[in-house]
N, C-alpha and C. Protein backbone atom coordinates (compact mmCIF):
# COMPACT_ATOMS: atom_id res chain seq x y z
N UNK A 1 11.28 -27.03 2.31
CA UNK A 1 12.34 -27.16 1.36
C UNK A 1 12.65 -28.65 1.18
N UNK A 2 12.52 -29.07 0.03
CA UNK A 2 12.98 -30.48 -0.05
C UNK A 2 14.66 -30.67 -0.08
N UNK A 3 14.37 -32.04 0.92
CA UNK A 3 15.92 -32.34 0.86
C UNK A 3 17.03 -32.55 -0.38
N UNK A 4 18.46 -32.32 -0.22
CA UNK A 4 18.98 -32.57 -1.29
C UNK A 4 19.26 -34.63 -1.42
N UNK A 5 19.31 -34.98 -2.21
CA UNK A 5 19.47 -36.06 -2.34
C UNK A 5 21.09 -36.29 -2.17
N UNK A 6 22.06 -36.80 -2.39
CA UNK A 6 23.21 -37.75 -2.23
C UNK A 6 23.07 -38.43 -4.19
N UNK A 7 24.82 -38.46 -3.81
CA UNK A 7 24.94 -39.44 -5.71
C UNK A 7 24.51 -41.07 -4.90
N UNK A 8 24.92 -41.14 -3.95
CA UNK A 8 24.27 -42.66 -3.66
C UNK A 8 23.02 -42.42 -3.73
N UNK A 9 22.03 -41.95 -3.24
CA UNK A 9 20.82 -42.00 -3.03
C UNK A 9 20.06 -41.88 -4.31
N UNK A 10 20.73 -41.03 -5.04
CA UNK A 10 20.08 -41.19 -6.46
C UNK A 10 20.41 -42.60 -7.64
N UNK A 11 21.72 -43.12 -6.94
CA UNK A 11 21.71 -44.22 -7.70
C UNK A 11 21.19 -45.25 -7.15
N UNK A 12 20.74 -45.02 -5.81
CA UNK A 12 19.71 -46.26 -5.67
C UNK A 12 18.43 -46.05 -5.93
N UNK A 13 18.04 -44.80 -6.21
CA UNK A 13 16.69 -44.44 -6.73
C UNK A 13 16.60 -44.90 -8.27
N UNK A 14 17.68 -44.69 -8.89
CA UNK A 14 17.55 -44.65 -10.74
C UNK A 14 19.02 -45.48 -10.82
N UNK A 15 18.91 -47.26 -10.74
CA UNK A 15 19.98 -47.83 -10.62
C UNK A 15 20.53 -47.92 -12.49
N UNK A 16 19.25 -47.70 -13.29
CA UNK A 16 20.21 -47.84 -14.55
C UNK A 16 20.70 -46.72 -15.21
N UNK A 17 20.80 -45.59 -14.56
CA UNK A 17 21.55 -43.89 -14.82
C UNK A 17 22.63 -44.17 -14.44
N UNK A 18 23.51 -43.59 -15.72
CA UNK A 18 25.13 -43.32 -15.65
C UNK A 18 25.25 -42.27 -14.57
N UNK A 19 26.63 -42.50 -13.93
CA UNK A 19 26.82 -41.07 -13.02
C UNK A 19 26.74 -40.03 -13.45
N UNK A 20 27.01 -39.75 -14.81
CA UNK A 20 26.85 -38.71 -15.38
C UNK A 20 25.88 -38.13 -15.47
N UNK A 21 24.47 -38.99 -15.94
CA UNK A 21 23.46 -38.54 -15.88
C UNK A 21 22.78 -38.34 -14.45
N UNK A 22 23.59 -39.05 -13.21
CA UNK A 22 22.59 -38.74 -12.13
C UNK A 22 23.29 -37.42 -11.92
N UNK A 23 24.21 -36.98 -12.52
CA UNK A 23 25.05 -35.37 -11.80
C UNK A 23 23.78 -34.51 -12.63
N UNK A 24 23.93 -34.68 -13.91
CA UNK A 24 22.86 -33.81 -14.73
C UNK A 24 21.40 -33.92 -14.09
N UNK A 25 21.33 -34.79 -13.36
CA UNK A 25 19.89 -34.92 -12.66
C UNK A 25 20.23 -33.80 -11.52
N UNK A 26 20.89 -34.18 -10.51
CA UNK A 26 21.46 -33.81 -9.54
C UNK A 26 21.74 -31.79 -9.68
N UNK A 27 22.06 -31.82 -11.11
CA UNK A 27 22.41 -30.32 -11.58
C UNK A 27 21.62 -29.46 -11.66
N UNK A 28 20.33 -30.24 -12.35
CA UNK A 28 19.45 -29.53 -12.57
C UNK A 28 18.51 -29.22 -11.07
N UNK A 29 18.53 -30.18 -10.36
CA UNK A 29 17.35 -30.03 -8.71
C UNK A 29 18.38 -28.48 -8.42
N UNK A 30 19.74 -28.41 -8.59
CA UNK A 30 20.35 -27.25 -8.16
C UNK A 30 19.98 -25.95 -8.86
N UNK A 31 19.62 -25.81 -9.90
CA UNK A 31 19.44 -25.07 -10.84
C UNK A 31 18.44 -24.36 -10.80
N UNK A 32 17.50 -25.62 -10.35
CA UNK A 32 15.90 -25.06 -10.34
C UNK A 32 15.59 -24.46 -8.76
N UNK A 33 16.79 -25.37 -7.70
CA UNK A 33 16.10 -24.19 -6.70
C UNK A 33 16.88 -23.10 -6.69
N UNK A 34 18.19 -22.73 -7.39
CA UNK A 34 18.59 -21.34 -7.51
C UNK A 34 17.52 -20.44 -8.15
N UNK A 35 16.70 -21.01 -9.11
CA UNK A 35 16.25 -20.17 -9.98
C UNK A 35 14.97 -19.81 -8.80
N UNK A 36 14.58 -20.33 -7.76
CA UNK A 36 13.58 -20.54 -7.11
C UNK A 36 13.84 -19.33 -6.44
N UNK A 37 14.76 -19.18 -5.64
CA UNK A 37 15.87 -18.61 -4.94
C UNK A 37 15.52 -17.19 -5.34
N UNK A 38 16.16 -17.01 -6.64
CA UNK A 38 16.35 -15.88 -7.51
C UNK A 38 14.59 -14.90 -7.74
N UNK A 39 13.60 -15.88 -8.14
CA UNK A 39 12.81 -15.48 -8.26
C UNK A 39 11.72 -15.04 -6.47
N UNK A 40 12.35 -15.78 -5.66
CA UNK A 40 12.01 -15.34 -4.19
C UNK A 40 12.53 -14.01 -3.73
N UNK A 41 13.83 -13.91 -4.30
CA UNK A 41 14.32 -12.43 -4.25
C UNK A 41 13.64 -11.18 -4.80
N UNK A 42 13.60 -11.81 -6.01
CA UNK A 42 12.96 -10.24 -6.81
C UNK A 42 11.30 -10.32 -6.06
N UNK A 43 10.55 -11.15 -5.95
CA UNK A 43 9.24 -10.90 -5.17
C UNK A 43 9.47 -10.13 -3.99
N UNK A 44 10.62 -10.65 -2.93
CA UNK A 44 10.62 -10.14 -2.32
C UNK A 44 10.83 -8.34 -2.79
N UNK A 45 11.40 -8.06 -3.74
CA UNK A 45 12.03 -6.95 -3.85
C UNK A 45 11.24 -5.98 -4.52
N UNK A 46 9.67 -6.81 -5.37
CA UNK A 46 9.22 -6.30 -6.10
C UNK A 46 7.88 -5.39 -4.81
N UNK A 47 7.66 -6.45 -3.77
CA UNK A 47 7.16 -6.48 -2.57
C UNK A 47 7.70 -4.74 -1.72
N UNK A 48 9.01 -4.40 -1.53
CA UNK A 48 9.34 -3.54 -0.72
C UNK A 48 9.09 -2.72 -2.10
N UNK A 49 8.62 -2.35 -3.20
CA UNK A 49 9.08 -1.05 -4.16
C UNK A 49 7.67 -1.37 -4.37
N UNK A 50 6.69 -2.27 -3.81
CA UNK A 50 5.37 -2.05 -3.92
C UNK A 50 4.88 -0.69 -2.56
N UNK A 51 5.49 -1.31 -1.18
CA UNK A 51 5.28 -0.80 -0.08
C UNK A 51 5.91 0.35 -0.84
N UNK A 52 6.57 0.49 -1.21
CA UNK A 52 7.52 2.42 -1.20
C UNK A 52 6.85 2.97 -2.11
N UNK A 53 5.82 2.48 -2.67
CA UNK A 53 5.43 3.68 -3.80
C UNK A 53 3.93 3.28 -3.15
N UNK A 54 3.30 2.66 -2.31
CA UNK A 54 2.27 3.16 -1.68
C UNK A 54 2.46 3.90 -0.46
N UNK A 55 3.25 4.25 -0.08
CA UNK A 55 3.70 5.36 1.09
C UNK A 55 3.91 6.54 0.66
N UNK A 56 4.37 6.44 -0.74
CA UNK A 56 4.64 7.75 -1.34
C UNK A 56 2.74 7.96 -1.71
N UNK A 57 2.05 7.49 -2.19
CA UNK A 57 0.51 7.31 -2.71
C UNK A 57 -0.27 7.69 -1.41
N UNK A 58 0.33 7.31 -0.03
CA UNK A 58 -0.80 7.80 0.72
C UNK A 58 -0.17 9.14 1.42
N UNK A 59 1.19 9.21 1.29
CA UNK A 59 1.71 10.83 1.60
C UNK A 59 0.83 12.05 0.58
N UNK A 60 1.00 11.35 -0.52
CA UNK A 60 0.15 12.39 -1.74
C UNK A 60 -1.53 12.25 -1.29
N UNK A 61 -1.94 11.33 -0.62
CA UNK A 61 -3.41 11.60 -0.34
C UNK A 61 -3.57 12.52 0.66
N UNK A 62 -2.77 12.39 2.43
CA UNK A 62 -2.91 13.02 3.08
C UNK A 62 -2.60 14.32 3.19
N UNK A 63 -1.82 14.53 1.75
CA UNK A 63 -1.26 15.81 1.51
C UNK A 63 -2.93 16.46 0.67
N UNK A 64 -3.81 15.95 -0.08
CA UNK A 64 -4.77 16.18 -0.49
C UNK A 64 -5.89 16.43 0.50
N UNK A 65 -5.99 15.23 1.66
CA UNK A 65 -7.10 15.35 1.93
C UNK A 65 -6.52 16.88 4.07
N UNK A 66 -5.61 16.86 3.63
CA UNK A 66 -5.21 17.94 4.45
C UNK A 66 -5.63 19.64 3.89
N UNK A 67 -5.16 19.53 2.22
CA UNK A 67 -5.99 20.74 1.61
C UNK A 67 -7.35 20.57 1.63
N UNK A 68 -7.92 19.69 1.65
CA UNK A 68 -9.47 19.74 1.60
C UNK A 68 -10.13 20.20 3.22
N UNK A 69 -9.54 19.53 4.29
CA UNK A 69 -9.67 19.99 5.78
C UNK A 69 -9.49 21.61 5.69
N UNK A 70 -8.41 21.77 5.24
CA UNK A 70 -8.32 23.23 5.30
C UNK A 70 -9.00 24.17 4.60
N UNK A 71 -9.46 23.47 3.38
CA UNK A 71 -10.70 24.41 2.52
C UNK A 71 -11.97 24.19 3.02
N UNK A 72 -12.13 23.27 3.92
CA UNK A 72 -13.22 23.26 4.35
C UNK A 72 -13.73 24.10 5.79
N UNK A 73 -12.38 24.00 6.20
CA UNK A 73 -12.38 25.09 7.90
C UNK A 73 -12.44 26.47 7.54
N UNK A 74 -11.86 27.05 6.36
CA UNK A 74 -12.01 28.36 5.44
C UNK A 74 -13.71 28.49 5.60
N UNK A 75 -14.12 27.73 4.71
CA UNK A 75 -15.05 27.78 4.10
C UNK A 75 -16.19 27.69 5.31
N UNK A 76 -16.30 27.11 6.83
CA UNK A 76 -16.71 27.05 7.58
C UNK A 76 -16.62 28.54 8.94
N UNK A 77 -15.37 29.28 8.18
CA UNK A 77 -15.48 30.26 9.14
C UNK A 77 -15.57 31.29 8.17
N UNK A 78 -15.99 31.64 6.75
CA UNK A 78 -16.85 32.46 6.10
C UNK A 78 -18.01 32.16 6.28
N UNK A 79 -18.94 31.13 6.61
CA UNK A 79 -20.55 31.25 6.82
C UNK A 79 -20.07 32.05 8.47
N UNK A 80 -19.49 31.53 9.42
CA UNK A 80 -19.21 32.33 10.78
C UNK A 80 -19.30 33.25 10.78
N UNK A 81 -18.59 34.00 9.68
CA UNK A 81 -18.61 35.26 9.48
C UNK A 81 -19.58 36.26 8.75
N UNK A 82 -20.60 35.55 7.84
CA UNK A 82 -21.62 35.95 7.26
C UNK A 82 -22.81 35.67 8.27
N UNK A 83 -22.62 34.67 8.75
CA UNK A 83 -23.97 35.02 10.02
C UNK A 83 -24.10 35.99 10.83
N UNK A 84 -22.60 35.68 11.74
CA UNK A 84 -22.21 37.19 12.45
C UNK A 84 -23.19 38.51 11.94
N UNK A 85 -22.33 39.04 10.28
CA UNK A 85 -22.83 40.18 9.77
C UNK A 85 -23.93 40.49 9.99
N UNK A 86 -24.79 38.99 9.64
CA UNK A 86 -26.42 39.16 9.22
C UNK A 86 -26.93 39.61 10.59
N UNK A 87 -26.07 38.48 12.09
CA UNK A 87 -26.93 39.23 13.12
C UNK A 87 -26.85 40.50 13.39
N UNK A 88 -25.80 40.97 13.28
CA UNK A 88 -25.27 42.58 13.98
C UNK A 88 -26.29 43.68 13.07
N UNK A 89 -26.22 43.19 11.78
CA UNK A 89 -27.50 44.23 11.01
C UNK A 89 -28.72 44.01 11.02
N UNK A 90 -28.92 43.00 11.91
CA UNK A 90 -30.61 42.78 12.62
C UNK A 90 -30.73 43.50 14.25
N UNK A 91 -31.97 44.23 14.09
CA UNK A 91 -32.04 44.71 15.69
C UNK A 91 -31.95 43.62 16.50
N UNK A 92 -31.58 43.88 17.43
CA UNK A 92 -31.02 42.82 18.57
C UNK A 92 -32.06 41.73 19.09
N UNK A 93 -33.04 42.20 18.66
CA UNK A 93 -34.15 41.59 18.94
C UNK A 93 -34.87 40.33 18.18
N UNK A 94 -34.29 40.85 16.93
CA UNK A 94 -34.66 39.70 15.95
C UNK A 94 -33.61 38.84 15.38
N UNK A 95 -32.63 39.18 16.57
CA UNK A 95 -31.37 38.38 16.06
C UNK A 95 -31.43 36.75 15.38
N UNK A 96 -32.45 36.44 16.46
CA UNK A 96 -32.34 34.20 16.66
C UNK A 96 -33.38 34.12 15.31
N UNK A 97 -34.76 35.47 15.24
CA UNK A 97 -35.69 35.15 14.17
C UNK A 97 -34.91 35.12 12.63
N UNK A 98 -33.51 36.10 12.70
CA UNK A 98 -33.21 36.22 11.09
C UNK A 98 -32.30 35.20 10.64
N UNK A 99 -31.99 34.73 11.81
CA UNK A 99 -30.69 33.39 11.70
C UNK A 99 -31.70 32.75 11.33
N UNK A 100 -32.72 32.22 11.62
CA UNK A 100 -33.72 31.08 11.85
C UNK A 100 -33.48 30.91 9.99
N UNK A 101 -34.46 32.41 9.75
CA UNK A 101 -35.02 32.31 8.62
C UNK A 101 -33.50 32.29 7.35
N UNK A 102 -32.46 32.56 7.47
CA UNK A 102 -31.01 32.75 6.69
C UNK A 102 -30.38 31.41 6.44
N UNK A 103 -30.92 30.20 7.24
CA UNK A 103 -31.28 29.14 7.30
C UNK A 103 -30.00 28.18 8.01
N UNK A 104 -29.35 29.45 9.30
CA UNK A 104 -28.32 29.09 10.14
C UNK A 104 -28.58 29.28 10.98
């Protein structure tokens, strides 16, 4: 952060400026780091409503990729269950040969 200057210090910097004009000098260094200020705020602010709507973005993913786990564990204990079938209606004997060939 740069320092603030002093009305002395500016009139020994700019000895042929009216006081007036070193205040309007002086006014504006204030101005511009409020505005500095101001715009550090909203980043900051634009920053936390970035984070809050990617928390909401990865709640909605894990909420997706949780239905997909679960359509996939479905979907993993219907082949379970279609192998099963296939062995029990094979003589016992050719149980491992019809899995082989059913291609499980």
């Amino acid at each position: 952060m740069a320092i603030k200057k002093t009305m002395h210090e500016l009139a020994k910097e700019f000895p042929n400026k009216t006081y007036r004009e070193l205040e309007k000098y002086r006014d504006a260094d204030r101005n511009e780091e409020a505005q500095r200020i101001i715009t550090q705020q909203e980043n900051e602010g634009l920053k936390e409503d970035q984070l809050d709507s990617k928390a909401i973005d990865w709640k909605a993913r894990s909420g997706y990729l949780q239905s997909e786990l679960d359509r996939v564990k479905r979907e993993n204990n219907d082949l379970h269950d279609r192998v099963n079938a296939l062995l029990d209606a094979v003589d016992p004997a050719k149980k491992i040969q019809k899995a082989r060939e059913s291609g499980f």
